[in-house]
PDB file of N, CA and C in Angstrom:
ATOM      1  N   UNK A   1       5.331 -16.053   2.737  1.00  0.00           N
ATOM      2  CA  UNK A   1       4.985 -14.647   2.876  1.00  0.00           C
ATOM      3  C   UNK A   1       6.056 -13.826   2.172  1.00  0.00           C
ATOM      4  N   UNK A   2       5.911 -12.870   1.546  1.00  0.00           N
ATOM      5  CA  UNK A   2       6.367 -11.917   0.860  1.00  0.00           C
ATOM      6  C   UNK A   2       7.275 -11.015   1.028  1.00  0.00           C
ATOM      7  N   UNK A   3       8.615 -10.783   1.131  1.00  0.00           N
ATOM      8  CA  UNK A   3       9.288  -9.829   2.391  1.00  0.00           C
ATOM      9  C   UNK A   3       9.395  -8.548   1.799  1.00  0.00           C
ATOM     10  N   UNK A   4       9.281  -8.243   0.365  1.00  0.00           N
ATOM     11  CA  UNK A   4       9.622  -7.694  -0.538  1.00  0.00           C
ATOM     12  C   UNK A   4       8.423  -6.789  -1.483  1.00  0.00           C
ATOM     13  N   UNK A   5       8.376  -5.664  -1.705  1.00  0.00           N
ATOM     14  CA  UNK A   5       7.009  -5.272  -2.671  1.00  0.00           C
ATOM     15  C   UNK A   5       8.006  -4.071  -3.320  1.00  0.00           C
ATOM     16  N   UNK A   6       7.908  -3.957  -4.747  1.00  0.00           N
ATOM     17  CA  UNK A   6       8.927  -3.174  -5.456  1.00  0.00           C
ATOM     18  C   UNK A   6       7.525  -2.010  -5.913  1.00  0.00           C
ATOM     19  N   UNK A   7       7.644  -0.988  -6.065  1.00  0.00           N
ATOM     20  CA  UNK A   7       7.290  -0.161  -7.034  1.00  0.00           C
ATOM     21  C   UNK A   7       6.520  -0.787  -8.650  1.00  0.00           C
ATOM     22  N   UNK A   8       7.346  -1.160  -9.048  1.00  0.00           N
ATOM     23  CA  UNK A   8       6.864  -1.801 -10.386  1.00  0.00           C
ATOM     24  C   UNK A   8       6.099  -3.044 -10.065  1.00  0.00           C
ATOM     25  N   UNK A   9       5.924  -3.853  -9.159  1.00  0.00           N
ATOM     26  CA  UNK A   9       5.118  -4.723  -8.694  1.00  0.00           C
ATOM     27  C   UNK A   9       3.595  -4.396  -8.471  1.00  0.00           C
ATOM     28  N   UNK A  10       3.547  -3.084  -7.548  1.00  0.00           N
ATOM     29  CA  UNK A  10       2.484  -2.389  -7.351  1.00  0.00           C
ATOM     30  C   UNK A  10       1.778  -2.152  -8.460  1.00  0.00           C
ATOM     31  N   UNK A  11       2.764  -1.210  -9.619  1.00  0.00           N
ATOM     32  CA  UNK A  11       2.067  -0.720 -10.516  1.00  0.00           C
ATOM     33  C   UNK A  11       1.536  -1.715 -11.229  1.00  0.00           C
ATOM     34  N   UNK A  12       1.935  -3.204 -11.928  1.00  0.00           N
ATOM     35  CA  UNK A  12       1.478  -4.137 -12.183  1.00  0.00           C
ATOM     36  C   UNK A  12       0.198  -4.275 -11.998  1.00  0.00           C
ATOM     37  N   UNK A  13       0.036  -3.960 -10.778  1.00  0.00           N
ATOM     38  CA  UNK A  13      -1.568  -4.635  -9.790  1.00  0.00           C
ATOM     39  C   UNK A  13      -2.493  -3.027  -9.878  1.00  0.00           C
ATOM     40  N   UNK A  14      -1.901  -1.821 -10.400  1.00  0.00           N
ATOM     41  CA  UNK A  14      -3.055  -0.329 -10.071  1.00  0.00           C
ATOM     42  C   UNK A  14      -4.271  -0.955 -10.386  1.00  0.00           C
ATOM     43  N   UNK A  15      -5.571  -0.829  -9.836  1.00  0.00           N
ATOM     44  CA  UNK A  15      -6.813  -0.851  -9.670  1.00  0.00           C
ATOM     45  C   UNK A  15      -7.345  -2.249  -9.468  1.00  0.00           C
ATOM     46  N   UNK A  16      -6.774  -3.090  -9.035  1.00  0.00           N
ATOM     47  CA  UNK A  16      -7.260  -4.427  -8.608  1.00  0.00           C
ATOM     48  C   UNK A  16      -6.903  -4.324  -6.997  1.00  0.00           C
ATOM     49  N   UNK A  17      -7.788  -5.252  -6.512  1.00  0.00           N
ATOM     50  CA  UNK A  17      -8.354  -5.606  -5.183  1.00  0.00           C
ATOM     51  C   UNK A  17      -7.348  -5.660  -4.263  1.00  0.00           C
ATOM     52  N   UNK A  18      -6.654  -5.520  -2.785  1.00  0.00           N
ATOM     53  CA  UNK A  18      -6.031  -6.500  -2.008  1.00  0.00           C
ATOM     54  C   UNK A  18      -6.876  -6.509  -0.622  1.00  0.00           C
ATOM     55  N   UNK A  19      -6.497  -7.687  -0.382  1.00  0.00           N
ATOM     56  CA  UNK A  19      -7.473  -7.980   0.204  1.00  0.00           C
ATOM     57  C   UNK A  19      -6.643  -8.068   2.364  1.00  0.00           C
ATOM     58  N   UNK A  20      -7.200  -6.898   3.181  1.00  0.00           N
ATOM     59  CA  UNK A  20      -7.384  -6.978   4.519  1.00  0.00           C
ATOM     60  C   UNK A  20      -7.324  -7.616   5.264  1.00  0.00           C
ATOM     61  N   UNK A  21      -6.537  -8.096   6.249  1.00  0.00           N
ATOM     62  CA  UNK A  21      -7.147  -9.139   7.396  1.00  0.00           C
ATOM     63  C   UNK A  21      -7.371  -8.299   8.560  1.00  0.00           C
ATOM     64  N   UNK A  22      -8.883  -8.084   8.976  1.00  0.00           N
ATOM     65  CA  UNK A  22      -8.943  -6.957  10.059  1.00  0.00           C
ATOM     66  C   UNK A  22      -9.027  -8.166  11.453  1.00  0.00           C
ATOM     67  N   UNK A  23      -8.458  -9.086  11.543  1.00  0.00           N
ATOM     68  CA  UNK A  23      -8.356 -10.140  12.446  1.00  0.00           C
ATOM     69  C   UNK A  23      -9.997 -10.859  13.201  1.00  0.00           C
ATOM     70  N   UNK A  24     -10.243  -9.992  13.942  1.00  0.00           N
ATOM     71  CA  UNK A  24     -11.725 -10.835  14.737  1.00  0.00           C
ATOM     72  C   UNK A  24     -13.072 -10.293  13.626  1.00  0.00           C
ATOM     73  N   UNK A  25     -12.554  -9.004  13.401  1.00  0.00           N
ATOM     74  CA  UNK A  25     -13.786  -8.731  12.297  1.00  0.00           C
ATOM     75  C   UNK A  25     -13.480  -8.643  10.703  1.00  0.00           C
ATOM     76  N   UNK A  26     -12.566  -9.573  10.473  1.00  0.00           N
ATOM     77  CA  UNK A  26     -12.963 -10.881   9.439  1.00  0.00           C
ATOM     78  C   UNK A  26     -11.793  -9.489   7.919  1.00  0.00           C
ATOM     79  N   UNK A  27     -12.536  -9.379   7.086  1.00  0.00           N
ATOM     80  CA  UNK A  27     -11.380  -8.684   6.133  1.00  0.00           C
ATOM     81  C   UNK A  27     -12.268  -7.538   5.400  1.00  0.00           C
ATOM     82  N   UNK A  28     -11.282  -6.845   4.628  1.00  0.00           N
ATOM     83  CA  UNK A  28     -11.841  -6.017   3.873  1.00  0.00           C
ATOM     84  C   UNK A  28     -11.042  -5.892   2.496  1.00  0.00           C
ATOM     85  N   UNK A  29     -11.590  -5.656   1.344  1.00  0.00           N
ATOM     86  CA  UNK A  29     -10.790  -5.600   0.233  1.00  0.00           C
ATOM     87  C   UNK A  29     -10.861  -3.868  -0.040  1.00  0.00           C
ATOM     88  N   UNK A  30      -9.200  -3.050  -0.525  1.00  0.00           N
ATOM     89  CA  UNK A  30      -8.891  -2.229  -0.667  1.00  0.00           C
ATOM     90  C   UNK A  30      -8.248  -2.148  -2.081  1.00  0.00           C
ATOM     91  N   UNK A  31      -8.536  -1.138  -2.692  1.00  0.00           N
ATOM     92  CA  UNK A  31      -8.395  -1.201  -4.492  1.00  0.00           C
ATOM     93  C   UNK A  31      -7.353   0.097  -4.118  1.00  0.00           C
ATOM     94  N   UNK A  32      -6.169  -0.699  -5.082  1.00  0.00           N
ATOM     95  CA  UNK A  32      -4.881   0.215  -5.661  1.00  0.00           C
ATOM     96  C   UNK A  32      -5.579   1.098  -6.650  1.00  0.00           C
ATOM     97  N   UNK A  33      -5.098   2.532  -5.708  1.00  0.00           N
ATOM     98  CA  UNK A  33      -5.661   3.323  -6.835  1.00  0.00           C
ATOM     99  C   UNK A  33      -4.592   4.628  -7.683  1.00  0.00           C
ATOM    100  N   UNK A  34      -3.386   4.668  -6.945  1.00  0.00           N
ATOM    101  CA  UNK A  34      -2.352   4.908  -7.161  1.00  0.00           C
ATOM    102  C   UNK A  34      -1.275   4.346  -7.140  1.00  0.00           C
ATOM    103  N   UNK A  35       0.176   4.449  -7.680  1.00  0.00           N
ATOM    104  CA  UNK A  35       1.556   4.197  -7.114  1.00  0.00           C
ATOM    105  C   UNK A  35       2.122   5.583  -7.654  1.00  0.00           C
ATOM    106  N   UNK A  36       2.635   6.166  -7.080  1.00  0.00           N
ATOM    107  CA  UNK A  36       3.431   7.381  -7.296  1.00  0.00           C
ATOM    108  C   UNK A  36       5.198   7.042  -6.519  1.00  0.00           C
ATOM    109  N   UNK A  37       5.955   7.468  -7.729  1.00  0.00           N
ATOM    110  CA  UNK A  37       7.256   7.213  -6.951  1.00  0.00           C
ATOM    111  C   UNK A  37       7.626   8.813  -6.562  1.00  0.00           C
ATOM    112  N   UNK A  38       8.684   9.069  -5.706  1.00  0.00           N
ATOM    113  CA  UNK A  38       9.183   9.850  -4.698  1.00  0.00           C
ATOM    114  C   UNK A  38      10.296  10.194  -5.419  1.00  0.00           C
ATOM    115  N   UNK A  39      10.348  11.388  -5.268  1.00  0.00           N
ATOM    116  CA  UNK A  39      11.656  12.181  -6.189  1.00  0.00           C
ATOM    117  C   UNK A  39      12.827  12.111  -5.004  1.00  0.00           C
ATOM    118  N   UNK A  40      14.194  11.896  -5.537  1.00  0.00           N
ATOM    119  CA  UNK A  40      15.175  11.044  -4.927  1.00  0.00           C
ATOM    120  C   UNK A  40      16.029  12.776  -4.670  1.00  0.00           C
ATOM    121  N   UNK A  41      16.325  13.129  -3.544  1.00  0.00           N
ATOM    122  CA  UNK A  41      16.959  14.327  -3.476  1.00  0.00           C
ATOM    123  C   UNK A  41      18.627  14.148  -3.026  1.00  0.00           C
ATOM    124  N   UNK A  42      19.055  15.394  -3.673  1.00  0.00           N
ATOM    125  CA  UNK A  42      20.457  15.085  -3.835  1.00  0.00           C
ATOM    126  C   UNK A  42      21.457  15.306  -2.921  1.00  0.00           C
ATOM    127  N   UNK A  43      20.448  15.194  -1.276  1.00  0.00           N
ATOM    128  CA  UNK A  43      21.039  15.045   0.025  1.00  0.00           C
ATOM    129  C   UNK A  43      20.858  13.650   0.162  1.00  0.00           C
ATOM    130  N   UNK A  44      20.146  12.857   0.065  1.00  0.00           N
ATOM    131  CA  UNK A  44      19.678  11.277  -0.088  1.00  0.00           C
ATOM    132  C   UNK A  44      21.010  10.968  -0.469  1.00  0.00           C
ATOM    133  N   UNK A  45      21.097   9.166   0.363  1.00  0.00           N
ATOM    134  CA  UNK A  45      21.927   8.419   0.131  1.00  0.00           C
ATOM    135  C   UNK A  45      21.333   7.674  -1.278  1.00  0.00           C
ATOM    136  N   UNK A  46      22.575   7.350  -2.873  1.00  0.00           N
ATOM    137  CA  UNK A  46      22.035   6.819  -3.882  1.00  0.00           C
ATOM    138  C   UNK A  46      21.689   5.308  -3.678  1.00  0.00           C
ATOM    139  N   UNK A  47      20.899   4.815  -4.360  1.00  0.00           N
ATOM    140  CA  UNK A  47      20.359   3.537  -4.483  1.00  0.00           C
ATOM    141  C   UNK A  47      19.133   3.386  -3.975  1.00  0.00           C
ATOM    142  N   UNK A  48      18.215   4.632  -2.930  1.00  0.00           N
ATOM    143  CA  UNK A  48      16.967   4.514  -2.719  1.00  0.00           C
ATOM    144  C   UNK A  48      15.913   4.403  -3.507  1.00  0.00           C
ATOM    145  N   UNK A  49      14.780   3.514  -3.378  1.00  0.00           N
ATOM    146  CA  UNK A  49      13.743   3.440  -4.361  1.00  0.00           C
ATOM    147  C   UNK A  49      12.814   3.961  -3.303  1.00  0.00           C
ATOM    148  N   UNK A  50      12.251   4.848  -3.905  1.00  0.00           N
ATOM    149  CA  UNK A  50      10.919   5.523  -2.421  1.00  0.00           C
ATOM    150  C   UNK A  50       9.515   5.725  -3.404  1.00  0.00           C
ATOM    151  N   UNK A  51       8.303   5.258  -3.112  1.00  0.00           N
ATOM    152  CA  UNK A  51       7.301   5.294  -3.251  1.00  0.00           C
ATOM    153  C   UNK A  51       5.951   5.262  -2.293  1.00  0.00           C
ATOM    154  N   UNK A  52       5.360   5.998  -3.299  1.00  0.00           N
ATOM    155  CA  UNK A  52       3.754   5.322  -1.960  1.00  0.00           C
ATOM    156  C   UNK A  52       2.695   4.985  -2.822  1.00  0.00           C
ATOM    157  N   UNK A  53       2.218   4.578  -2.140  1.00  0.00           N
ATOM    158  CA  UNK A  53       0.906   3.264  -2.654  1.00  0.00           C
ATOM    159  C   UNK A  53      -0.298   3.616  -1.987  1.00  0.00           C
ATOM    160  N   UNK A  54      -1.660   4.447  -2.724  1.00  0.00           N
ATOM    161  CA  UNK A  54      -2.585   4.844  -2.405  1.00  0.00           C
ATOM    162  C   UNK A  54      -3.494   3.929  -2.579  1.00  0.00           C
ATOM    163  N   UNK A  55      -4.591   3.530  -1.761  1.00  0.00           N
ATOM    164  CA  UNK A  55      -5.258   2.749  -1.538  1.00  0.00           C
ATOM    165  C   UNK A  55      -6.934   2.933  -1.317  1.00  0.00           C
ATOM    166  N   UNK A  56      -8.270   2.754  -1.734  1.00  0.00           N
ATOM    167  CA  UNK A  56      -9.515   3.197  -1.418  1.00  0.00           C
ATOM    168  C   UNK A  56     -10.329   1.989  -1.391  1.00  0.00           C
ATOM    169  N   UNK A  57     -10.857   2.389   0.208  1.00  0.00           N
ATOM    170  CA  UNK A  57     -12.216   1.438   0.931  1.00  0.00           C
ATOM    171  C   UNK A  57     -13.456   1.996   1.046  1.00  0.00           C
ATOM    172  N   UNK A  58     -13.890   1.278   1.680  1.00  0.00           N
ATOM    173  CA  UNK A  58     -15.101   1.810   1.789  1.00  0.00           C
ATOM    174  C   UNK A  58     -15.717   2.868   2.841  1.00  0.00           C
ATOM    175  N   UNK A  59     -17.087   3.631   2.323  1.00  0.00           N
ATOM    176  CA  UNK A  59     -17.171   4.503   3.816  1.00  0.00           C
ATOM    177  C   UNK A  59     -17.597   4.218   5.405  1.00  0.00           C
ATOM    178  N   UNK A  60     -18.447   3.237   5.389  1.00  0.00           N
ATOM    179  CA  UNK A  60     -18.774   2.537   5.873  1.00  0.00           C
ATOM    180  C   UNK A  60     -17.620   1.744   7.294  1.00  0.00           C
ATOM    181  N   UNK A  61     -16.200   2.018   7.176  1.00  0.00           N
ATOM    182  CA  UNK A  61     -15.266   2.070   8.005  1.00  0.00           C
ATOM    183  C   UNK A  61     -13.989   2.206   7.629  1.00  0.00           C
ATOM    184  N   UNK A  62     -13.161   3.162   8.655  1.00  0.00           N
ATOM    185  CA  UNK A  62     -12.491   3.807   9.172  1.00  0.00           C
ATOM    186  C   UNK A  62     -11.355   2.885   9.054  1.00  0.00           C
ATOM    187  N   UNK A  63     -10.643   2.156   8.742  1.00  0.00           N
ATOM    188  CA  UNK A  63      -9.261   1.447   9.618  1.00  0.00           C
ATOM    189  C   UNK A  63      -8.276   2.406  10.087  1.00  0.00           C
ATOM    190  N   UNK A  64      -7.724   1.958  11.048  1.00  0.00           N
ATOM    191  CA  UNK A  64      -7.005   2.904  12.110  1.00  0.00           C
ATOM    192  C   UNK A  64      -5.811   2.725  11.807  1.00  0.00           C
ATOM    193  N   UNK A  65      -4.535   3.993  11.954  1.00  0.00           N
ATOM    194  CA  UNK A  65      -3.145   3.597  11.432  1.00  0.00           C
ATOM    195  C   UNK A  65      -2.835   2.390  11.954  1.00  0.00           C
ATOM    196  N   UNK A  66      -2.144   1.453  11.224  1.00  0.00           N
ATOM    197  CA  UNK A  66      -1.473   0.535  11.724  1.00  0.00           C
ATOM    198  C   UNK A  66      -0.820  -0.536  10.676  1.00  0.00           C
ATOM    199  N   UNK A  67      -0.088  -1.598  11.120  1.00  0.00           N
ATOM    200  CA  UNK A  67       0.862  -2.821  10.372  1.00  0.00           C
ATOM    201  C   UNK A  67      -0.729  -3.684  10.179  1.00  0.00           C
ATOM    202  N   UNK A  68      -1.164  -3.517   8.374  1.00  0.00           N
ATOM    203  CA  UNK A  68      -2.078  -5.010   8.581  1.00  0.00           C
ATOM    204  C   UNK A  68      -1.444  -6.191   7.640  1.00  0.00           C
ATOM    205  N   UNK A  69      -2.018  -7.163   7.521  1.00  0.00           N
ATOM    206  CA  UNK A  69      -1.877  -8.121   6.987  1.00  0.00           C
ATOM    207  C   UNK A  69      -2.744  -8.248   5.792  1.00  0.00           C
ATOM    208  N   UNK A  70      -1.770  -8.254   4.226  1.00  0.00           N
ATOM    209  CA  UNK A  70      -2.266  -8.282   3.239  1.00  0.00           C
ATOM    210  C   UNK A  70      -2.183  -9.155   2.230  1.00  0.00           C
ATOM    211  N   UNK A  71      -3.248  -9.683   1.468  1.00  0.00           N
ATOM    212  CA  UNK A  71      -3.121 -11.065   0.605  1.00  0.00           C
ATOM    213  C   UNK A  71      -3.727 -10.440  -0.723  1.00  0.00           C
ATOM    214  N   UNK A  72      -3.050 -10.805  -1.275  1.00  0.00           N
ATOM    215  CA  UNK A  72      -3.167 -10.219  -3.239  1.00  0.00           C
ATOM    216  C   UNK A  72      -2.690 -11.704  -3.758  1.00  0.00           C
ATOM    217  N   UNK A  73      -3.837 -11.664  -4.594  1.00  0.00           N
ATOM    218  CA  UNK A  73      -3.493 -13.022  -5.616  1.00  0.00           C
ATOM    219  C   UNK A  73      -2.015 -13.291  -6.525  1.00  0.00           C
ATOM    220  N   UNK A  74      -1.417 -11.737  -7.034  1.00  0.00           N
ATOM    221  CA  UNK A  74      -0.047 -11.804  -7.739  1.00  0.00           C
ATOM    222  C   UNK A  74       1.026 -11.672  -6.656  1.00  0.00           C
ATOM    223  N   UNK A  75       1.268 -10.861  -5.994  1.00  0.00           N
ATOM    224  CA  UNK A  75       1.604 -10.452  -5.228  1.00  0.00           C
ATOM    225  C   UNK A  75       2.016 -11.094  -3.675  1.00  0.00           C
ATOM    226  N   UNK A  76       0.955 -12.181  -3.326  1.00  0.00           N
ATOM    227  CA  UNK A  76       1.178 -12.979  -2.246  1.00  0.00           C
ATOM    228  C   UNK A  76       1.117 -12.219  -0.997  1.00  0.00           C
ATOM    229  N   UNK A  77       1.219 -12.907   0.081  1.00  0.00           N
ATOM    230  CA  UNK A  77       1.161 -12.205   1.663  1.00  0.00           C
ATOM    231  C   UNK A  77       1.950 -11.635   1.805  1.00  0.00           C
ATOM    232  N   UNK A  78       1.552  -9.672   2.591  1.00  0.00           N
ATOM    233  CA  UNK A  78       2.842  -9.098   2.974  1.00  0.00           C
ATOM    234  C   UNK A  78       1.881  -8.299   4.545  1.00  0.00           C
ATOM    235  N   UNK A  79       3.121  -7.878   4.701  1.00  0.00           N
ATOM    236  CA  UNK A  79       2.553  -7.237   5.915  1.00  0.00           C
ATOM    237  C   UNK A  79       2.668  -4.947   5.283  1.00  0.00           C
ATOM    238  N   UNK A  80       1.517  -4.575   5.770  1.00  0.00           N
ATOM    239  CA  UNK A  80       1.724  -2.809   5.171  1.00  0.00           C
ATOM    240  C   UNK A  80       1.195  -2.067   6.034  1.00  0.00           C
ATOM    241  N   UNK A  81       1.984  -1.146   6.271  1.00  0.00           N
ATOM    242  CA  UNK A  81       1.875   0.358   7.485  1.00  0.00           C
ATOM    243  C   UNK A  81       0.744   0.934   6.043  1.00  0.00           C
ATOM    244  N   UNK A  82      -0.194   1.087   6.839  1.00  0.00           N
ATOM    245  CA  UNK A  82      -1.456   2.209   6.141  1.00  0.00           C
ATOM    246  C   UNK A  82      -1.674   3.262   7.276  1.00  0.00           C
ATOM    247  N   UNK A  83      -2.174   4.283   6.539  1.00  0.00           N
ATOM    248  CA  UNK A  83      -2.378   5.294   6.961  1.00  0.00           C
ATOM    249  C   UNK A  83      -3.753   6.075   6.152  1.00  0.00           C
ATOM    250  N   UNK A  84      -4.764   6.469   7.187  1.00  0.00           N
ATOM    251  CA  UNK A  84      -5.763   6.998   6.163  1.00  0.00           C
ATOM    252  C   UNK A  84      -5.115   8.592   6.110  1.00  0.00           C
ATOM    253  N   UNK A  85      -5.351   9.142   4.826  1.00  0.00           N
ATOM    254  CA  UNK A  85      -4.860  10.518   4.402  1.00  0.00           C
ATOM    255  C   UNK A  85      -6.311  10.921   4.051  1.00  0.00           C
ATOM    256  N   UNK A  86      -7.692  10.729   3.833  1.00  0.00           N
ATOM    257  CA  UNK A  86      -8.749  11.436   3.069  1.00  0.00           C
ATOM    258  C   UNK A  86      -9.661  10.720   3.107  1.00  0.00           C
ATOM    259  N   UNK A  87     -10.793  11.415   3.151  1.00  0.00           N
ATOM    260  CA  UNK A  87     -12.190  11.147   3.043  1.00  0.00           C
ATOM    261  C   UNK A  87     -12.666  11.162   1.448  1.00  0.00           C
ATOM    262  N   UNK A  88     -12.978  10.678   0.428  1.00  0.00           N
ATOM    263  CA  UNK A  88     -13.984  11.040  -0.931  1.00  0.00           C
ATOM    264  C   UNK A  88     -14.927  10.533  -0.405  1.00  0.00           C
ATOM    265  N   UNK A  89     -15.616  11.170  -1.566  1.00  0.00           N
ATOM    266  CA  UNK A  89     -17.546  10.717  -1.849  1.00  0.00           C
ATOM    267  C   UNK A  89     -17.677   9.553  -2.023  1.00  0.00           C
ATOM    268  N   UNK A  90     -16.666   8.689  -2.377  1.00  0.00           N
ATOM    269  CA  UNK A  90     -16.825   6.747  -2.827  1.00  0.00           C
ATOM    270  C   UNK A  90     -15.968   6.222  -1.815  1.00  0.00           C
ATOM    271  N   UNK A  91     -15.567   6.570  -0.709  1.00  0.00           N
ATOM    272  CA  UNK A  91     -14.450   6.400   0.194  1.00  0.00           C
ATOM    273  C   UNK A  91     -13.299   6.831   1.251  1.00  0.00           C
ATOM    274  N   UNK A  92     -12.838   6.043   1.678  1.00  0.00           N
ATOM    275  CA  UNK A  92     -11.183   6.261   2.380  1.00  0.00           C
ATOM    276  C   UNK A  92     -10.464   5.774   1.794  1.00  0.00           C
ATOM    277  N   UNK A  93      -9.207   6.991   1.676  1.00  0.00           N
ATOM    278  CA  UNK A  93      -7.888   6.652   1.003  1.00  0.00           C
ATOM    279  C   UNK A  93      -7.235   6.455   2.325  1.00  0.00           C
ATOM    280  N   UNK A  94      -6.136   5.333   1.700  1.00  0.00           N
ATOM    281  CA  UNK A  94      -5.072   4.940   2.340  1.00  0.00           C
ATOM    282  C   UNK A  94      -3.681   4.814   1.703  1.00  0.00           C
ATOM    283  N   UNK A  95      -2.763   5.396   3.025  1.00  0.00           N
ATOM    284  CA  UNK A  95      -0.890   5.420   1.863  1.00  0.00           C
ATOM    285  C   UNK A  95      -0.467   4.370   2.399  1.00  0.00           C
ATOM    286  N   UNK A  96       0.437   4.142   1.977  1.00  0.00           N
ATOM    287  CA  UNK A  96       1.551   2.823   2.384  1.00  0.00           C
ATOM    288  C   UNK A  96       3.040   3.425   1.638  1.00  0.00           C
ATOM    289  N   UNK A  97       3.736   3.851   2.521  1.00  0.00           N
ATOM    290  CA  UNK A  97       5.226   5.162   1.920  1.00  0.00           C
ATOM    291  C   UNK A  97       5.940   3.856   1.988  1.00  0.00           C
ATOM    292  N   UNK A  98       6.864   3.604   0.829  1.00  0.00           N
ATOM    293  CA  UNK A  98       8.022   2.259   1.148  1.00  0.00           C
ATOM    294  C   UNK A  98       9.492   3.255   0.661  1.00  0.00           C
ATOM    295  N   UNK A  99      10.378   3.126   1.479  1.00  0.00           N
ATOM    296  CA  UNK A  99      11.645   3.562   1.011  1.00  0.00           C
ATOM    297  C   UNK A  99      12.346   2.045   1.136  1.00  0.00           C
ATOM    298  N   UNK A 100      13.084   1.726   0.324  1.00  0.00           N
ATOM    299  CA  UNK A 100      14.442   1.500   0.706  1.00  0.00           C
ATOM    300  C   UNK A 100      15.438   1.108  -0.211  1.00  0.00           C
ATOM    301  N   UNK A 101      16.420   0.144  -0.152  1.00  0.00           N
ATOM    302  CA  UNK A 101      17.605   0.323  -1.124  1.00  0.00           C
ATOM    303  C   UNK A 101      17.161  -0.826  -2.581  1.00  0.00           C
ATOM    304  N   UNK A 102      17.294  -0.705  -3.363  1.00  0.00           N
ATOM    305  CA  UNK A 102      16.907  -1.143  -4.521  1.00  0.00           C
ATOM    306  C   UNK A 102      17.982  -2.419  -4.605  1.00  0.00           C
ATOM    307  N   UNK A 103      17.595  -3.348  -5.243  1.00  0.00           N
ATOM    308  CA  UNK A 103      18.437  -4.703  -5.128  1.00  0.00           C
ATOM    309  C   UNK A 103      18.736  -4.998  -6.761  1.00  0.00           C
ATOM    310  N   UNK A 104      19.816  -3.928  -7.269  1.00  0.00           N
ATOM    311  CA  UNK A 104      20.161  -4.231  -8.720  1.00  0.00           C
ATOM    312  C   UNK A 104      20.845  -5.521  -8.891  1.00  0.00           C
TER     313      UNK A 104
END
């Protein structure tokens, strides 16, 4: 399993599949549809890498905030805090905010 997901990893993968484990009711696949990185402010401690990772499912259901379990073919198993932010006409968006210290 994966402990690690960088920014540039994400972007690698924008608009391909990852794929859900909604546990008893089985999975759902969610398409990267953003990575936007986070402007680093000059009260911030240096070495933070901060981004978020926008995500779109289907309308058809709702997933509720929470830690799920995610499997991407490049990428491998990780675990991601989602959050739905929006309703579109083709879907629910979902964020996934990652801060932390960059490993130069």
């Amino acid at each position: 399993m994966s402990d690690f997901q960088s920014e540039a990893e994400f972007a690698k993968n924008l608009n391909m599949n990852f794929r859900v484990d909604l546990e008893e009711a089985g999975h759902m696949d969610l398409k990267l549809v953003s990575v936007t990185p986070r402007k680093v402010e000059t009260t911030e401690q240096p070495g933070m890498e901060r981004f978020s990772a926008v995500f779109s499912g289907p309308l058809d259901l709702l997933l509720p905030q929470r830690t799920y379990h995610v499997t991407h073919p490049e990428m491998g198993e990780f675990y991601v805090f989602l959050v739905a932010i929006g309703k579109e006409a083709d879907g629910f968006r979902y964020e996934a905010v990652y801060n932390y210290y960059r490993k130069d």
